[in-house]
N, C-alpha and C. Protein backbone atom coordinates (compact mmCIF):
# COMPACT_ATOMS: atom_id res chain seq x y z
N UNK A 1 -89.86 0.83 104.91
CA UNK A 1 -89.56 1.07 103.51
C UNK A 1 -90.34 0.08 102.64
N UNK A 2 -90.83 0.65 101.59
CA UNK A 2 -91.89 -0.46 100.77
C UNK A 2 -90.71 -0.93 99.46
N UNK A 3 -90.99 -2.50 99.58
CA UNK A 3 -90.38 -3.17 98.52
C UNK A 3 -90.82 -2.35 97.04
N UNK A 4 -89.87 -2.43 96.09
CA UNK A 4 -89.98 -1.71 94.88
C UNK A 4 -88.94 -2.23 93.91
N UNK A 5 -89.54 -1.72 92.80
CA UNK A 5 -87.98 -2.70 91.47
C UNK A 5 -88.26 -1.18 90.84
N UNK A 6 -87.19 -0.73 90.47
CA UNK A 6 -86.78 0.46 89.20
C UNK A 6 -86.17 0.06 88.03
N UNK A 7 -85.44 0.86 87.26
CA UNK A 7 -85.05 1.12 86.63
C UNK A 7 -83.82 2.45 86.33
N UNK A 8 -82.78 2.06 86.09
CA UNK A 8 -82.41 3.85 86.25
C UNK A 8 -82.42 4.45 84.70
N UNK A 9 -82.79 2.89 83.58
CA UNK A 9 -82.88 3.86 82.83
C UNK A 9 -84.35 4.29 81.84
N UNK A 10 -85.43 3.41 82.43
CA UNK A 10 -86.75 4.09 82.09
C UNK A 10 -87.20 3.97 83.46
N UNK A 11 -88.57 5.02 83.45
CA UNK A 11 -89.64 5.33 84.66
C UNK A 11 -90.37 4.25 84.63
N UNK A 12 -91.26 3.59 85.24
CA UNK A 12 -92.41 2.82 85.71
C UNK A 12 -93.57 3.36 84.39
N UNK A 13 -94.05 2.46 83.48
CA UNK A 13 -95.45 2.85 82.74
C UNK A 13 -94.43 4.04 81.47
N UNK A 14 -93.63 3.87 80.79
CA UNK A 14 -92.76 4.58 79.91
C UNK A 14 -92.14 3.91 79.03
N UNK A 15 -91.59 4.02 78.32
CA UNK A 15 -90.94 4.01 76.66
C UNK A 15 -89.64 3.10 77.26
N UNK A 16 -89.46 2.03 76.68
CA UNK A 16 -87.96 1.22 77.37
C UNK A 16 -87.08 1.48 76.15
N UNK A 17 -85.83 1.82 76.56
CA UNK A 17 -85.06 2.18 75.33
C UNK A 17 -84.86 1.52 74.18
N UNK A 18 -84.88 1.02 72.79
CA UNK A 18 -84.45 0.65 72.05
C UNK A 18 -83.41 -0.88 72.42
N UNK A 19 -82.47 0.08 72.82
CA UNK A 19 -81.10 -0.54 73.34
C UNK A 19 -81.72 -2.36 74.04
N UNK A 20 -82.65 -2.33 74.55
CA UNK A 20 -83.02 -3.54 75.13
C UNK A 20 -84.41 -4.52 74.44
N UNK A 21 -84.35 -4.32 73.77
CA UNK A 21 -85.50 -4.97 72.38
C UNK A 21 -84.59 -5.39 71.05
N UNK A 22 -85.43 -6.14 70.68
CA UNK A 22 -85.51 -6.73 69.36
C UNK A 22 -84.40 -5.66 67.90
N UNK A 23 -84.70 -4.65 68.09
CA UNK A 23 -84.41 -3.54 67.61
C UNK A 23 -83.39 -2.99 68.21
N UNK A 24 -82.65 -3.18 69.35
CA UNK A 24 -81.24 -2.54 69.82
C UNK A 24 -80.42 -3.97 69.63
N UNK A 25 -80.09 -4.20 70.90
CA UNK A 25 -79.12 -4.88 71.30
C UNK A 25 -79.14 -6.13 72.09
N UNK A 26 -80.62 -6.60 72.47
CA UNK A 26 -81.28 -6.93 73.16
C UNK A 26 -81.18 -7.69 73.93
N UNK A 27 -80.32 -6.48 75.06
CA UNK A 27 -79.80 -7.03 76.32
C UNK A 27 -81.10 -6.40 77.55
N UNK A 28 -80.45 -6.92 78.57
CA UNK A 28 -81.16 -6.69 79.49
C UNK A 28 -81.09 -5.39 80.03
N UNK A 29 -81.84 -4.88 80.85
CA UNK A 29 -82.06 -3.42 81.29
C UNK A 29 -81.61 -3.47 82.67
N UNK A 30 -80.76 -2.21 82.79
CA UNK A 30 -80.37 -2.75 84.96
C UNK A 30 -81.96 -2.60 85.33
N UNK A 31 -81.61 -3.31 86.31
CA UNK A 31 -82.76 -3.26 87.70
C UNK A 31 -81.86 -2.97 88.86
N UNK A 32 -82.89 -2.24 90.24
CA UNK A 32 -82.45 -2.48 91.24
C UNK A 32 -83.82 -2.12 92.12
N UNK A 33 -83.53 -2.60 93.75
CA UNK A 33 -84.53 -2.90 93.82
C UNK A 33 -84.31 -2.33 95.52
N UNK A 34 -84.98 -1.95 96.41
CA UNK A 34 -85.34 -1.91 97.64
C UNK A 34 -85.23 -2.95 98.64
N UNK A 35 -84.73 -2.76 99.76
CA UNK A 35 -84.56 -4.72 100.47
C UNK A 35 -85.80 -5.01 100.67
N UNK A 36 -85.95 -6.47 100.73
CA UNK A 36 -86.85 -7.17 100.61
C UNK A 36 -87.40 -7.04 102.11
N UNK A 37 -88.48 -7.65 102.53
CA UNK A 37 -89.46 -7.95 103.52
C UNK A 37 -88.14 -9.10 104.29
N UNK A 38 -88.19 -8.78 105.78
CA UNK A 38 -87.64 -9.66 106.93
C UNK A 38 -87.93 -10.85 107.19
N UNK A 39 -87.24 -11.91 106.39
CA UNK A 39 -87.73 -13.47 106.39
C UNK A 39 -87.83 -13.69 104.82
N UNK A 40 -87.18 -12.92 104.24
CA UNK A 40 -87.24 -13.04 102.75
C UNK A 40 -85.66 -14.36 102.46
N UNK A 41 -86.27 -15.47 102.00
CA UNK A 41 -84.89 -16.36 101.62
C UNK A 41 -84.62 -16.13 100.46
N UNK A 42 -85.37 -15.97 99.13
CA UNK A 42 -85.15 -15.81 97.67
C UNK A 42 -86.41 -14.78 97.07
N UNK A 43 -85.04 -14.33 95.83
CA UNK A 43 -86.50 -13.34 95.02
C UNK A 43 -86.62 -14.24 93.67
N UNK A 44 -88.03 -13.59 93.34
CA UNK A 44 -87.86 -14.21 91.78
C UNK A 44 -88.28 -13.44 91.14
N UNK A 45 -87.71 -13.16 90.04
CA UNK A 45 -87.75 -12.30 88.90
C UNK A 45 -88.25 -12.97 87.60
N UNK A 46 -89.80 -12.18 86.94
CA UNK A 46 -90.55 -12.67 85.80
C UNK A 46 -90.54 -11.25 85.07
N UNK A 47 -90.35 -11.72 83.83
CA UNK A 47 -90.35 -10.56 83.21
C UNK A 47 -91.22 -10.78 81.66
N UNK A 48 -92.71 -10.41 81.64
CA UNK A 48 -93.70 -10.68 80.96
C UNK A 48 -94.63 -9.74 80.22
N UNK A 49 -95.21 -9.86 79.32
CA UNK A 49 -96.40 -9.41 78.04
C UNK A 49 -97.09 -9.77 78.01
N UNK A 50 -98.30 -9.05 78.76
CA UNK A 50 -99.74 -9.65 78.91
C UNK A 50 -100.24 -9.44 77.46
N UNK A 51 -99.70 -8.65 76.84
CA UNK A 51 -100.63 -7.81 74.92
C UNK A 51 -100.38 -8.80 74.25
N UNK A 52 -99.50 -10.14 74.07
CA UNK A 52 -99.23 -10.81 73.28
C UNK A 52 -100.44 -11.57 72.30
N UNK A 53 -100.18 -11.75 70.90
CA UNK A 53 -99.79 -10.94 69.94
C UNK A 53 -100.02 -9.42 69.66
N UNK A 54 -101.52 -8.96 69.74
CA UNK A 54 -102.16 -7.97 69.70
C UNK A 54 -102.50 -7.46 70.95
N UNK A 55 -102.41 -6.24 70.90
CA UNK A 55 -102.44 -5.52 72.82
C UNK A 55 -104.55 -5.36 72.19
N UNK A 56 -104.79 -4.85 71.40
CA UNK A 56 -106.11 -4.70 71.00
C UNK A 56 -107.06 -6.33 71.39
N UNK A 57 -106.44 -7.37 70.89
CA UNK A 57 -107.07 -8.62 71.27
C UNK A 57 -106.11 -9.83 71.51
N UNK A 58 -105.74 -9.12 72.74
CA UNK A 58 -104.28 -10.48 73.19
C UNK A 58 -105.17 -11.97 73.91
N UNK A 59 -103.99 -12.75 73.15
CA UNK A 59 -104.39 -13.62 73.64
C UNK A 59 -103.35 -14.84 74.27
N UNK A 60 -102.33 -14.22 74.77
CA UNK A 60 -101.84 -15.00 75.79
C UNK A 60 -100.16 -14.21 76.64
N UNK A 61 -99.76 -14.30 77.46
CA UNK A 61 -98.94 -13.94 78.13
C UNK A 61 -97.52 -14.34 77.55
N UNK A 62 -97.14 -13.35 77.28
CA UNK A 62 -95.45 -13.90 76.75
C UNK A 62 -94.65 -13.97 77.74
N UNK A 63 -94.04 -14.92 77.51
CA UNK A 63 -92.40 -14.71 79.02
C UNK A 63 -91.54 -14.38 78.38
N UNK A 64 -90.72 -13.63 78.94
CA UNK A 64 -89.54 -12.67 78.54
C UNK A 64 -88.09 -13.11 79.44
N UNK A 65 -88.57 -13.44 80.17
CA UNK A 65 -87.44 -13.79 81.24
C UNK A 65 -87.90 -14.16 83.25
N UNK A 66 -87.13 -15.54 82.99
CA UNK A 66 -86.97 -16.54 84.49
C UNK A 66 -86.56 -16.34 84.86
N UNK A 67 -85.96 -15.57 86.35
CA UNK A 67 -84.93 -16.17 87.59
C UNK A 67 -85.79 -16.40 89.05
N UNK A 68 -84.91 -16.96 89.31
CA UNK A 68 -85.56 -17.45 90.58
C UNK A 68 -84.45 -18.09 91.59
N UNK A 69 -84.51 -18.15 92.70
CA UNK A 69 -83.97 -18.05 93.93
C UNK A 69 -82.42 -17.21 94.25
N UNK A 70 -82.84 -15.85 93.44
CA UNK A 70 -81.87 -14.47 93.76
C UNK A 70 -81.84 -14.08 94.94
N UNK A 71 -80.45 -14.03 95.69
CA UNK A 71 -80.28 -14.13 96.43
C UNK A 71 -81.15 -12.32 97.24
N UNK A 72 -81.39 -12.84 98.47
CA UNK A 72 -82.47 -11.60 99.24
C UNK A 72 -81.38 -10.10 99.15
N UNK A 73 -80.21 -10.63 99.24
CA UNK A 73 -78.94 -9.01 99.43
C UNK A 73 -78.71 -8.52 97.89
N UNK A 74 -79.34 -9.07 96.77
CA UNK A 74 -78.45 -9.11 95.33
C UNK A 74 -78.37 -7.43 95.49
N UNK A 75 -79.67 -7.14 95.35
CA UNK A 75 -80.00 -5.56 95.38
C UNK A 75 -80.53 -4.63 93.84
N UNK A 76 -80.17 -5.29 93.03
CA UNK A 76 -79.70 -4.96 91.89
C UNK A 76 -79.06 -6.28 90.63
N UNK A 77 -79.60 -5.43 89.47
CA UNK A 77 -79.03 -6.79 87.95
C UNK A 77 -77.91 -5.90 87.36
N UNK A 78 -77.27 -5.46 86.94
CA UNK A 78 -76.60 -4.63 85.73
C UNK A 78 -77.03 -5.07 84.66
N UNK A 79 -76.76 -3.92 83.65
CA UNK A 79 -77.63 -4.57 82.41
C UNK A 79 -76.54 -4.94 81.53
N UNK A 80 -77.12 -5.71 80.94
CA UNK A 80 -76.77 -6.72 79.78
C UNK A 80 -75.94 -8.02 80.83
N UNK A 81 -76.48 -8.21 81.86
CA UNK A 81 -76.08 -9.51 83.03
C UNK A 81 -75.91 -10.80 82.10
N UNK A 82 -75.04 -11.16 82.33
CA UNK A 82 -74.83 -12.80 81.76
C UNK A 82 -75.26 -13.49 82.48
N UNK A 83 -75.35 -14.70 82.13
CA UNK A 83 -76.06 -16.10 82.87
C UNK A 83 -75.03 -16.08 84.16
N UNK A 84 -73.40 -16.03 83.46
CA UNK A 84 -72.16 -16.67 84.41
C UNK A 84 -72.35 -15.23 85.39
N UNK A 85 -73.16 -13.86 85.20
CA UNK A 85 -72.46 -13.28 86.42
C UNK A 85 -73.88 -13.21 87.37
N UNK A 86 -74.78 -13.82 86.95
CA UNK A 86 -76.00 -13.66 88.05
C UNK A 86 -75.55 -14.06 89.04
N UNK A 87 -76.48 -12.96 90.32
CA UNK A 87 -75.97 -13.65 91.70
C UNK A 87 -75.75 -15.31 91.85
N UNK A 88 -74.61 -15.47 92.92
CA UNK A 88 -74.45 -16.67 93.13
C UNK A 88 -75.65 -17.56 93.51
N UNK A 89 -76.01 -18.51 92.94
CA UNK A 89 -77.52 -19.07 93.72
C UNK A 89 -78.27 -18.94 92.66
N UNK A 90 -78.63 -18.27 91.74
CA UNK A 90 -79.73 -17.76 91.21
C UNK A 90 -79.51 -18.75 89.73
N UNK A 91 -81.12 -18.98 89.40
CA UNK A 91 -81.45 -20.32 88.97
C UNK A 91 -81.96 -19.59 87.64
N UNK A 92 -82.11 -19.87 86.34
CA UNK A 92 -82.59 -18.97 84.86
C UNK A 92 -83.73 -20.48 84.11
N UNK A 93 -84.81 -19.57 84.22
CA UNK A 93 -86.07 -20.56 83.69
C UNK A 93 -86.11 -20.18 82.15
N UNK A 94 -86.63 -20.71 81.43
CA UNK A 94 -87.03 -21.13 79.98
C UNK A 94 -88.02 -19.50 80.01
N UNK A 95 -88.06 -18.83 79.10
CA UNK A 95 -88.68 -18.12 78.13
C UNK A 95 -89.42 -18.83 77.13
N UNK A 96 -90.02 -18.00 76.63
CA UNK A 96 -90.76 -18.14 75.51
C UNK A 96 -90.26 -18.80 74.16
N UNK A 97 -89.19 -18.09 74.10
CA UNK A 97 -88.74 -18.24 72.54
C UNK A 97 -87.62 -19.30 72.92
N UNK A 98 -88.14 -20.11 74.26
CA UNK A 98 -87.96 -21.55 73.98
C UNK A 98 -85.97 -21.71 74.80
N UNK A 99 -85.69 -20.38 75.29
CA UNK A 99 -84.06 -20.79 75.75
C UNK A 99 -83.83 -20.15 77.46
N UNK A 100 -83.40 -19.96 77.94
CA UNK A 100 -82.90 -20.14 79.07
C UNK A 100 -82.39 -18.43 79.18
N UNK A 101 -82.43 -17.41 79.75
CA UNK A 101 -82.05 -16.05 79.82
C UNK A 101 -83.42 -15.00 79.59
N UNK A 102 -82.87 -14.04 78.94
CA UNK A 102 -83.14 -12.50 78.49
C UNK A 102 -83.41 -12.28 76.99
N UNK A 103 -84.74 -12.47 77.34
CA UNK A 103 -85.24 -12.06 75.34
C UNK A 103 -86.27 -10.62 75.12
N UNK A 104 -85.93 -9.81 75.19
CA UNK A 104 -85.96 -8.24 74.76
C UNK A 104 -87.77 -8.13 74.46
N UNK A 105 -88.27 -7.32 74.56
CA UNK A 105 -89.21 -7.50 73.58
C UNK A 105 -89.25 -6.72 72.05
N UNK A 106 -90.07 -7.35 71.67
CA UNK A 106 -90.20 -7.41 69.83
C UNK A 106 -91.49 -7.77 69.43
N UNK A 107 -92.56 -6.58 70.01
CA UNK A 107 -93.58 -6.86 69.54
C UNK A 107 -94.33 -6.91 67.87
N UNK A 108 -94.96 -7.71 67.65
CA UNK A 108 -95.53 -7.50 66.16
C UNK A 108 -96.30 -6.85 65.73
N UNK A 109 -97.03 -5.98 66.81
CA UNK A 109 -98.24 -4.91 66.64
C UNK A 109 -98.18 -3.69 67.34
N UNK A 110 -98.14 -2.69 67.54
CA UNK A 110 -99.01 -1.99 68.57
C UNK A 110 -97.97 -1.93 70.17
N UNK A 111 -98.22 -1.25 70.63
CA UNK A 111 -97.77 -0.95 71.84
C UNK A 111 -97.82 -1.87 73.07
N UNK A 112 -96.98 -3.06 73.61
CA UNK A 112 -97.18 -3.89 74.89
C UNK A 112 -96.80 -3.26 76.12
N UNK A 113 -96.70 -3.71 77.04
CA UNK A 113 -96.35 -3.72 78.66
C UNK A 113 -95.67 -4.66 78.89
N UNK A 114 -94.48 -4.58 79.34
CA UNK A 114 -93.30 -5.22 79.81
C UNK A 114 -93.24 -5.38 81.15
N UNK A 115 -93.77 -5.94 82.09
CA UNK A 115 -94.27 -6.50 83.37
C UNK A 115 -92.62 -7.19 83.88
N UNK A 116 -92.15 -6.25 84.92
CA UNK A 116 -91.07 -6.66 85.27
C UNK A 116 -91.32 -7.00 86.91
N UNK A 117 -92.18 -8.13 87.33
CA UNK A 117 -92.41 -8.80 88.80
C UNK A 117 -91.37 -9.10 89.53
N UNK A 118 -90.90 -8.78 90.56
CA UNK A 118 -89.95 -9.11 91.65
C UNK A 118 -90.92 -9.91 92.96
N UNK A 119 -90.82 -10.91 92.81
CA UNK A 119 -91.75 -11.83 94.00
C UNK A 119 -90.32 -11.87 95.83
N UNK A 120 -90.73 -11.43 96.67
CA UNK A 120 -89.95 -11.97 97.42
C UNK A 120 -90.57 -13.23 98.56
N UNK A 121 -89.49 -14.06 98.69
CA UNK A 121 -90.63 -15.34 99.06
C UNK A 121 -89.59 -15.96 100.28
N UNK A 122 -90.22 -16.48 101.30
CA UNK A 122 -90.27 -17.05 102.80
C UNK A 122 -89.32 -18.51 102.26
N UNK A 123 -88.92 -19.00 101.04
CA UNK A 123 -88.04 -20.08 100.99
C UNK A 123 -87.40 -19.89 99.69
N UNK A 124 -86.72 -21.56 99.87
CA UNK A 124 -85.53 -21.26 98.25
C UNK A 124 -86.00 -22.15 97.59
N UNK A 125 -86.40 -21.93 96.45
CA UNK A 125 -87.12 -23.07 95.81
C UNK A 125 -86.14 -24.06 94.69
N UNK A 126 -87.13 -25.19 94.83
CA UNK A 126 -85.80 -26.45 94.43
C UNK A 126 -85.18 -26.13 92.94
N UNK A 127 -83.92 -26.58 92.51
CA UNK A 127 -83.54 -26.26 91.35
C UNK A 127 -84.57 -27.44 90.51
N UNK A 128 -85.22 -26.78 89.65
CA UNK A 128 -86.26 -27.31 88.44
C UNK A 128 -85.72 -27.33 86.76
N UNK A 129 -84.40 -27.34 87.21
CA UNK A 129 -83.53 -27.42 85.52
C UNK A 129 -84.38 -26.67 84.69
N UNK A 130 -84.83 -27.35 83.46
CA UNK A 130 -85.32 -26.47 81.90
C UNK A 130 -86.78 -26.06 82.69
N UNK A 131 -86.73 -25.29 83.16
CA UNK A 131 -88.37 -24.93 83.54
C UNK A 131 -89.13 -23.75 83.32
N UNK A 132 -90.41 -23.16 83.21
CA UNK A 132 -90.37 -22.32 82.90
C UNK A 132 -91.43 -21.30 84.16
N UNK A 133 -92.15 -20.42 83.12
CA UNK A 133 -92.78 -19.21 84.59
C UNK A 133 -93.79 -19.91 85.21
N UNK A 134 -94.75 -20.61 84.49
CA UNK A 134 -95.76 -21.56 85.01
C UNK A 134 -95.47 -22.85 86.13
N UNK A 135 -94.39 -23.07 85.92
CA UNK A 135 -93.59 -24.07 87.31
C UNK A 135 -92.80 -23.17 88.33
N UNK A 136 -92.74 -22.18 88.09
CA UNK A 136 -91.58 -21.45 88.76
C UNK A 136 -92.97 -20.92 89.60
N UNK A 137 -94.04 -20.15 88.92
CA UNK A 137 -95.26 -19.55 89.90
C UNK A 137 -96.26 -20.46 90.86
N UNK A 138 -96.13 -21.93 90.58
CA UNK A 138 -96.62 -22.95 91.12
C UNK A 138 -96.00 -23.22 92.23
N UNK A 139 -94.61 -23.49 92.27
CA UNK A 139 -93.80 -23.99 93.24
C UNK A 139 -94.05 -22.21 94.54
N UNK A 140 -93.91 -21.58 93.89
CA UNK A 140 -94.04 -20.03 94.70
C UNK A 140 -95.03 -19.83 95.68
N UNK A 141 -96.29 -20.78 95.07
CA UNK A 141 -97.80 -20.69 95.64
C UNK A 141 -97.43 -20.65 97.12
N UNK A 142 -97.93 -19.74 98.47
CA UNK A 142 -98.26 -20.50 100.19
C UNK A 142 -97.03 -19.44 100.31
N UNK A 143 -95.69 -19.04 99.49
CA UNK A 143 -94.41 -18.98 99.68
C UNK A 143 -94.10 -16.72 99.77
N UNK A 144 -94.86 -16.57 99.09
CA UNK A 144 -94.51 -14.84 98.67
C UNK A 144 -95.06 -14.34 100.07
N UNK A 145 -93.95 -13.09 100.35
CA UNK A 145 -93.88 -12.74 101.30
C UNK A 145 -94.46 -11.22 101.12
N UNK A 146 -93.85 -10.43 99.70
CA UNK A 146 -94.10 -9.54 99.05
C UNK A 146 -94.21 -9.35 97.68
N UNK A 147 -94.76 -8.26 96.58
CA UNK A 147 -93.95 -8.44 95.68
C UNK A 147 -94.29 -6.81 95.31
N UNK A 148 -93.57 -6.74 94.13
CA UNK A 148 -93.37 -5.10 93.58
C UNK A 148 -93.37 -5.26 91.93
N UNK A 149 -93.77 -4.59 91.01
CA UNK A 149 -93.40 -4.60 89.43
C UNK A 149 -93.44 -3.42 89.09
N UNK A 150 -92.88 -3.34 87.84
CA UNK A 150 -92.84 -2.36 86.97
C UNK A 150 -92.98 -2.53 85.45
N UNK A 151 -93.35 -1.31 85.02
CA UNK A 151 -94.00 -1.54 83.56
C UNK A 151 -92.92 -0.71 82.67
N UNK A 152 -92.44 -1.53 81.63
CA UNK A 152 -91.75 -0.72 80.60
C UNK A 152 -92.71 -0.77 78.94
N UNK A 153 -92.92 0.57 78.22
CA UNK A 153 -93.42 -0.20 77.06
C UNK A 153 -92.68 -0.13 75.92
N UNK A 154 -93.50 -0.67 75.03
CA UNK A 154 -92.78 -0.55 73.79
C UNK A 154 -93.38 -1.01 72.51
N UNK A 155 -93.11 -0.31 71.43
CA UNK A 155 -93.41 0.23 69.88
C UNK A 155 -92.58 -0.47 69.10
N UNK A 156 -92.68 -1.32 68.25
CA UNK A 156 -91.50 -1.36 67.23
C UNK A 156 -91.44 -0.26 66.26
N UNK A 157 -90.67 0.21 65.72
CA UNK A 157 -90.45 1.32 64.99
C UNK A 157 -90.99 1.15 63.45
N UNK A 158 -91.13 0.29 63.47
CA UNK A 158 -92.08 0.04 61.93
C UNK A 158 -93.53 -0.24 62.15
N UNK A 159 -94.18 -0.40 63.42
CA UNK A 159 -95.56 -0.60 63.86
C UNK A 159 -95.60 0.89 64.35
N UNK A 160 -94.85 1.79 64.69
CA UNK A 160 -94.90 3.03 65.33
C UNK A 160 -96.29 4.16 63.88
């Protein structure tokens, strides 16, 4: 069976509802995911915008959301997950807009890609307190066993 991350409520490369952006409610979207590769100790979950600011002339990667060392059985997020109900174990890195969780996207231009990476990796990596995707993908380096993503996009309705 090949590792994979979904969605049940957008497709891979499609329109992410409202409900989880800037413009809904902007909670998180369920995930669930396929078991991991045999020798898998932790997953980590990045959830990123390569279009940032402009998808026409971006110029840098937004982070949207940290976790890291989710446990290999989680299987699955429910959406709108709180910090207190993430799997037991599972560690929440710094975003962008500077806090610790799930920040929706809210682009300012034009249409992005919402890069939802599931890394599964051969260890558990150390708790790194306020940290963010750039320490979290460093410490990962020698460590990924597999990985899988998916693309959600999205319009703000006044850039539409």
């Amino acid at each position: 069976m090949t590792f994979e991350i979904t969605s049940p409520v957008f497709a891979d490369k499609t329109k992410m509802p409202a409900l989880y952006t800037c413009e809904g409610k902007n909670i998180s979207p369920p995930l669930q995911w396929t078991a991991p590769p045999a020798g898998t100790k932790s997953l980590v979950l990045i959830n990123d915008d390569p279009d940032a600011p402009d998808p026409a002339a971006p110029k840098m990667t937004w982070v949207h959301w940290v976790l890291y060392n989710l446990p290999p059985e989680a299987g699955s997020l429910p959406e709108a997950v709180q910090d207190k109900d993430l799997p037991k174990g599972t560690l929440i890195g710094t975003n962008d807009r500077q806090f610790a969780g799930y920040s929706g996207p809210c682009p300012p231009i034009g249409t992005h890609r919402y890069f939802f990476k599931l890394y599964a990796l051969d260890t558990v990596l150390p708790d790194m307190g306020n940290t963010t995707k750039a320490e979290v993908v460093k410490k990962m380096e020698g460590h990924i066993l597999a990985q899988t993503e998916m693309i959600g996009l999205y319009v703000k309705k006044e850039n539409a």
